[in-house]
N, C-alpha and C. Protein backbone atom coordinates (compact mmCIF):
# COMPACT_ATOMS: atom_id res chain seq x y z
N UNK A 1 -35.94 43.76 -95.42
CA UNK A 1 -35.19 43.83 -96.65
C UNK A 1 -34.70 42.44 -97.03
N UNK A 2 -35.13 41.96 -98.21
CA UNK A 2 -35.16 40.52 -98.59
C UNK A 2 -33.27 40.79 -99.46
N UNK A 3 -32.11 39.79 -99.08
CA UNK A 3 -30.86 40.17 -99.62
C UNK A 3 -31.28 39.21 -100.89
N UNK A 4 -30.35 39.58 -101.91
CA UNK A 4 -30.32 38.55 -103.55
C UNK A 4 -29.11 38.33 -103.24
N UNK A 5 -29.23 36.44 -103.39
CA UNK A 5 -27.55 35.80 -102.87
C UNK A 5 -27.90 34.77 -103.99
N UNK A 6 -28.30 35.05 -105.00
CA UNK A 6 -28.59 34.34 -106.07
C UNK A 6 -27.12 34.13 -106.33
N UNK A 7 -26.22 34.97 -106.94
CA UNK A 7 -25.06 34.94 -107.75
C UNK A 7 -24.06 34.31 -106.16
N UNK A 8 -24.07 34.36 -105.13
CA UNK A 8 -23.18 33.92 -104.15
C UNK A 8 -23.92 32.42 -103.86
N UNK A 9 -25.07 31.80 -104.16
CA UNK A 9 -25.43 30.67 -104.13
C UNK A 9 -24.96 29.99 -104.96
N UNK A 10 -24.94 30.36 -106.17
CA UNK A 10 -25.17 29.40 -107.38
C UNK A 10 -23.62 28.93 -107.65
N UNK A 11 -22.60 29.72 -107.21
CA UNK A 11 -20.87 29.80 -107.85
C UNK A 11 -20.03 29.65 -106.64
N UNK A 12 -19.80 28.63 -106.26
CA UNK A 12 -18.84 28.67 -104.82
C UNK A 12 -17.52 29.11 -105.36
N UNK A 13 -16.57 29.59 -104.46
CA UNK A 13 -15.27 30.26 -105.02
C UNK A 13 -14.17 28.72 -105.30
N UNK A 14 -13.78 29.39 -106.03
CA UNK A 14 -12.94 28.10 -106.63
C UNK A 14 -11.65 28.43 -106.83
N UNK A 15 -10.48 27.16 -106.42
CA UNK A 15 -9.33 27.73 -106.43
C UNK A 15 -8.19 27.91 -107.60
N UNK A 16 -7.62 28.89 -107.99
CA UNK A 16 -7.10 29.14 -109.17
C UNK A 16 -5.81 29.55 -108.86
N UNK A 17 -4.63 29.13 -110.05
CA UNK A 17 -2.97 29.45 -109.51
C UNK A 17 -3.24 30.42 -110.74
N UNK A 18 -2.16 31.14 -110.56
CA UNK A 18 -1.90 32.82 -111.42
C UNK A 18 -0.87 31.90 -112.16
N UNK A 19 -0.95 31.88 -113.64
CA UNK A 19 0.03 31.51 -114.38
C UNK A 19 1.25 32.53 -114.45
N UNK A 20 1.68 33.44 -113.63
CA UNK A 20 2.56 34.13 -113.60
C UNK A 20 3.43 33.46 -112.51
N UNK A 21 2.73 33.65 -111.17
CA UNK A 21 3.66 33.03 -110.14
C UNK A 21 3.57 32.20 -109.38
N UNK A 22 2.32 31.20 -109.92
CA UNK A 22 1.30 30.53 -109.17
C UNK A 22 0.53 30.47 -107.91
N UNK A 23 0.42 31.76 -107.41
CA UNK A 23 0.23 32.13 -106.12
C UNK A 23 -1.37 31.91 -106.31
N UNK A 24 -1.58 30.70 -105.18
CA UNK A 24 -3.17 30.43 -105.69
C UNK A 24 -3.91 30.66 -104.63
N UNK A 25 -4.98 31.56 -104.93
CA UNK A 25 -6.56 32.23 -104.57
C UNK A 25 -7.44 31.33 -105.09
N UNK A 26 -8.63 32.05 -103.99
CA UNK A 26 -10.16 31.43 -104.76
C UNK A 26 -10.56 32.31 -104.93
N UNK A 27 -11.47 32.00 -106.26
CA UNK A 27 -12.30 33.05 -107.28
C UNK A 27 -13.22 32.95 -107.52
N UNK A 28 -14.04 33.80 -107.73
CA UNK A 28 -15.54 33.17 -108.37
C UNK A 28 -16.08 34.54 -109.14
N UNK A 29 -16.62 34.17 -110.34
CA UNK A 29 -16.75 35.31 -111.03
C UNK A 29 -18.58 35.25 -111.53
N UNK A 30 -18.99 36.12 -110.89
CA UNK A 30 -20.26 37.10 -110.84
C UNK A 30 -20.90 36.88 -111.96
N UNK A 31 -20.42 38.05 -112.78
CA UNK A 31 -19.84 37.99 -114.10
C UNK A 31 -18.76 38.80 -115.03
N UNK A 32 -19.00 39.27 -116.09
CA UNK A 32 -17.77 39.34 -116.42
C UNK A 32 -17.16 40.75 -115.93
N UNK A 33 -18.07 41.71 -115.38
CA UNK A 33 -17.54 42.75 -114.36
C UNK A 33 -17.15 42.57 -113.10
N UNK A 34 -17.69 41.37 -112.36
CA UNK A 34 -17.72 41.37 -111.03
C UNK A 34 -16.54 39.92 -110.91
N UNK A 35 -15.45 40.55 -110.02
CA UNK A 35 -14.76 39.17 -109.69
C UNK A 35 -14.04 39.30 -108.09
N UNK A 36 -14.68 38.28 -107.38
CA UNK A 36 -14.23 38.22 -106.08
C UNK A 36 -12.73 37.20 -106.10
N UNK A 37 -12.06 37.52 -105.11
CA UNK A 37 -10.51 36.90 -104.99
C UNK A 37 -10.68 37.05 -103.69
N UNK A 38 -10.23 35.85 -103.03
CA UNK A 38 -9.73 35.47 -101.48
C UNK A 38 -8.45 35.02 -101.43
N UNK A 39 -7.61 35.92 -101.01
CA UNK A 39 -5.91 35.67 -100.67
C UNK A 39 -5.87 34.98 -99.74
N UNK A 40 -5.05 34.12 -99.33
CA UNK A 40 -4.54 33.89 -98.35
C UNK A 40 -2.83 34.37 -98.13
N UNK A 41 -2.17 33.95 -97.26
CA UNK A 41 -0.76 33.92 -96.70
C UNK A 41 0.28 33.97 -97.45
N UNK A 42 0.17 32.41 -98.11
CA UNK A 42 1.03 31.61 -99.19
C UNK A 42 0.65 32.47 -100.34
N UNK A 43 -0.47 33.27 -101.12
CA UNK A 43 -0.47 33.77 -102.11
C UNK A 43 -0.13 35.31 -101.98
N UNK A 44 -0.06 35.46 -100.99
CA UNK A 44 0.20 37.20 -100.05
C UNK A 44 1.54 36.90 -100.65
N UNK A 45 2.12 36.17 -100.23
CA UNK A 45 3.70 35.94 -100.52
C UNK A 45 4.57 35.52 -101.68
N UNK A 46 3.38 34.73 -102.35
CA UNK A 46 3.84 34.41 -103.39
C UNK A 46 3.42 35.37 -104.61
N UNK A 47 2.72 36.51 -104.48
CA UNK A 47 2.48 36.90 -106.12
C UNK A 47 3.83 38.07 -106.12
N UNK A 48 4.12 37.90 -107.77
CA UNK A 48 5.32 38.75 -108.57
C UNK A 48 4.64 40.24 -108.10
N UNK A 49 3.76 40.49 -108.48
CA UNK A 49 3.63 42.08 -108.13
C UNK A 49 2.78 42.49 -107.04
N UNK A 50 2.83 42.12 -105.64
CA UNK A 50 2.48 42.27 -104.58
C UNK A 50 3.96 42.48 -104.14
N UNK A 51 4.90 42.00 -104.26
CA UNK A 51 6.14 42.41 -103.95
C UNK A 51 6.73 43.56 -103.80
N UNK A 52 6.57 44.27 -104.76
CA UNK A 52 7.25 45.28 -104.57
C UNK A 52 6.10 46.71 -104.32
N UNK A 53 5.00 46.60 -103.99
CA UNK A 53 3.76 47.50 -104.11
C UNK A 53 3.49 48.10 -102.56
N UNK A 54 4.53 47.17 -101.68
CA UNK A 54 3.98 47.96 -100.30
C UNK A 54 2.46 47.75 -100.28
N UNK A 55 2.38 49.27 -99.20
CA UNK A 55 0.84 49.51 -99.23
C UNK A 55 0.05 49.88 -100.24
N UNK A 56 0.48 49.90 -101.20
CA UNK A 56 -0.68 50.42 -102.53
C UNK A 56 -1.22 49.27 -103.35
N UNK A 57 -0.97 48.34 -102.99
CA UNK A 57 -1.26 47.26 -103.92
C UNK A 57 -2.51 47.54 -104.47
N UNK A 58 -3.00 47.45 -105.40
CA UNK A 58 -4.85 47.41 -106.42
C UNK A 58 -4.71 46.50 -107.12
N UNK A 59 -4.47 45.30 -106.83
CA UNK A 59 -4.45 44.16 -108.01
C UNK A 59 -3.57 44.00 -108.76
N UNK A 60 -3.62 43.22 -108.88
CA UNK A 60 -2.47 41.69 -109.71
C UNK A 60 -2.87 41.82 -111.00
N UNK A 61 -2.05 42.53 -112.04
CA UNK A 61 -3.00 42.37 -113.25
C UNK A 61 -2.22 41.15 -113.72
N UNK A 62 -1.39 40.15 -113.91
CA UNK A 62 -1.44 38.48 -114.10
C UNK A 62 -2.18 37.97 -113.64
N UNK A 63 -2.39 37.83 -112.03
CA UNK A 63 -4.02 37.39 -112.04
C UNK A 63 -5.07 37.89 -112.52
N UNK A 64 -5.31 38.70 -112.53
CA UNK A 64 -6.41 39.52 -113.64
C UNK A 64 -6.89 38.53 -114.71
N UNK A 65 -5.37 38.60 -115.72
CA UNK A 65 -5.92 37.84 -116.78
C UNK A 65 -5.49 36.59 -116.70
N UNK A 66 -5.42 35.90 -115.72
CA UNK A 66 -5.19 34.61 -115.63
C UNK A 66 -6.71 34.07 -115.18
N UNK A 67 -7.86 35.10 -114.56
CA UNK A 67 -8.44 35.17 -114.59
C UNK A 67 -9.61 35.12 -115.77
N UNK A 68 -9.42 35.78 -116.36
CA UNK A 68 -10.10 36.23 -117.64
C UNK A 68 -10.00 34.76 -118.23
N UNK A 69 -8.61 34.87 -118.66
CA UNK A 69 -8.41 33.44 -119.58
C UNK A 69 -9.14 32.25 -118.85
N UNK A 70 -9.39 31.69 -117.94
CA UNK A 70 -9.90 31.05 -117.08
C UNK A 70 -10.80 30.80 -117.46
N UNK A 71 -12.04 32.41 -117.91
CA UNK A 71 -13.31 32.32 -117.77
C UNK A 71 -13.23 32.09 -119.11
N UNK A 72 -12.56 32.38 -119.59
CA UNK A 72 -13.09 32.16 -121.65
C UNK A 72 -12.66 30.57 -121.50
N UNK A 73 -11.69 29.98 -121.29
CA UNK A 73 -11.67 28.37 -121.28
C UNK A 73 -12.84 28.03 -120.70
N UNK A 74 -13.80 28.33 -119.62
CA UNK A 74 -14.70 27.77 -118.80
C UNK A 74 -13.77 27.15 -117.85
N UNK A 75 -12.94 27.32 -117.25
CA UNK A 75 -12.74 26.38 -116.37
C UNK A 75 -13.07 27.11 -114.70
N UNK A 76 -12.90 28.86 -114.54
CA UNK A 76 -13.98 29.63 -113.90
C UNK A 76 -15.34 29.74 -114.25
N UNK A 77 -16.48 29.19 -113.90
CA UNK A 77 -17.56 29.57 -114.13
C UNK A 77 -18.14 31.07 -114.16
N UNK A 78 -18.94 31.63 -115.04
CA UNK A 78 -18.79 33.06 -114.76
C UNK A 78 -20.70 32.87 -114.76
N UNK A 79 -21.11 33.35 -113.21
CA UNK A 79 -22.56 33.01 -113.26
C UNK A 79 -23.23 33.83 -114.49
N UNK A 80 -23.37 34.76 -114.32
CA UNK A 80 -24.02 35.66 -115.01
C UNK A 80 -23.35 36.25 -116.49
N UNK A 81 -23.00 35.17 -117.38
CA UNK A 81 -21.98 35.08 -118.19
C UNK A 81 -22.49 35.38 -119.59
N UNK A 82 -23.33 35.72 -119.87
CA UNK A 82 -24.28 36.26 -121.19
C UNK A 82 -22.70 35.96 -122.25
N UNK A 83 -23.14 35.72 -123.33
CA UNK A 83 -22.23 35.41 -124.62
C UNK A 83 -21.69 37.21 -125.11
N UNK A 84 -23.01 37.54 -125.33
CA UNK A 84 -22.87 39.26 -125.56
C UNK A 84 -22.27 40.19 -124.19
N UNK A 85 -22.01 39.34 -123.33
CA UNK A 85 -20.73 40.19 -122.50
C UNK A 85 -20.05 40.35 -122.14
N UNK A 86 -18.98 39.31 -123.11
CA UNK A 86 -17.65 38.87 -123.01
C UNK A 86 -16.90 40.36 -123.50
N UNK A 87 -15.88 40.29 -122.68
CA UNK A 87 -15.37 42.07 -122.64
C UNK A 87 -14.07 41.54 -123.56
């Protein structure tokens, strides 16, 4: 079974602060459905709504769209970024 690491070759994760609380991850976005985030410690601790979420946490929606905005500036590369699939 031959793997496709096309989209994990081409976009190394890159590091981004959350304009909410600056709790900064690396990101790398697929495209505009697919977005990987690597926490570390310092951003475990530092985001506004990881705080109070306990065990249920499902995402940061400030990072979310701190995200998003990111990718419409270009300053996240979004590999697979077609013009017609900007959400």
């Amino acid at each position: 079974m031959r793997v496709d690491n096309r989209l994990v070759d081409s976009a190394p994760m890159r590091p981004l602060a959350c304009e909410r609380c600056a709790a900064e991850v690396l990101v790398r976005k697929s495209s505009w459905q697919q977005t990987s985030v690597q926490w570390n410690a310092r951003a475990t601790a530092a985001c506004a709504e990881r705080e109070g979420a306990g065990g249920a946490f499902e995402g940061c929606r400030s990072l979310s769209d701190t995200i998003r905005e990111a990718a419409l500036r270009g300053t996240i590369e979004v590999v697979d970024g077609g013009a017609d699939r900007v959400p």
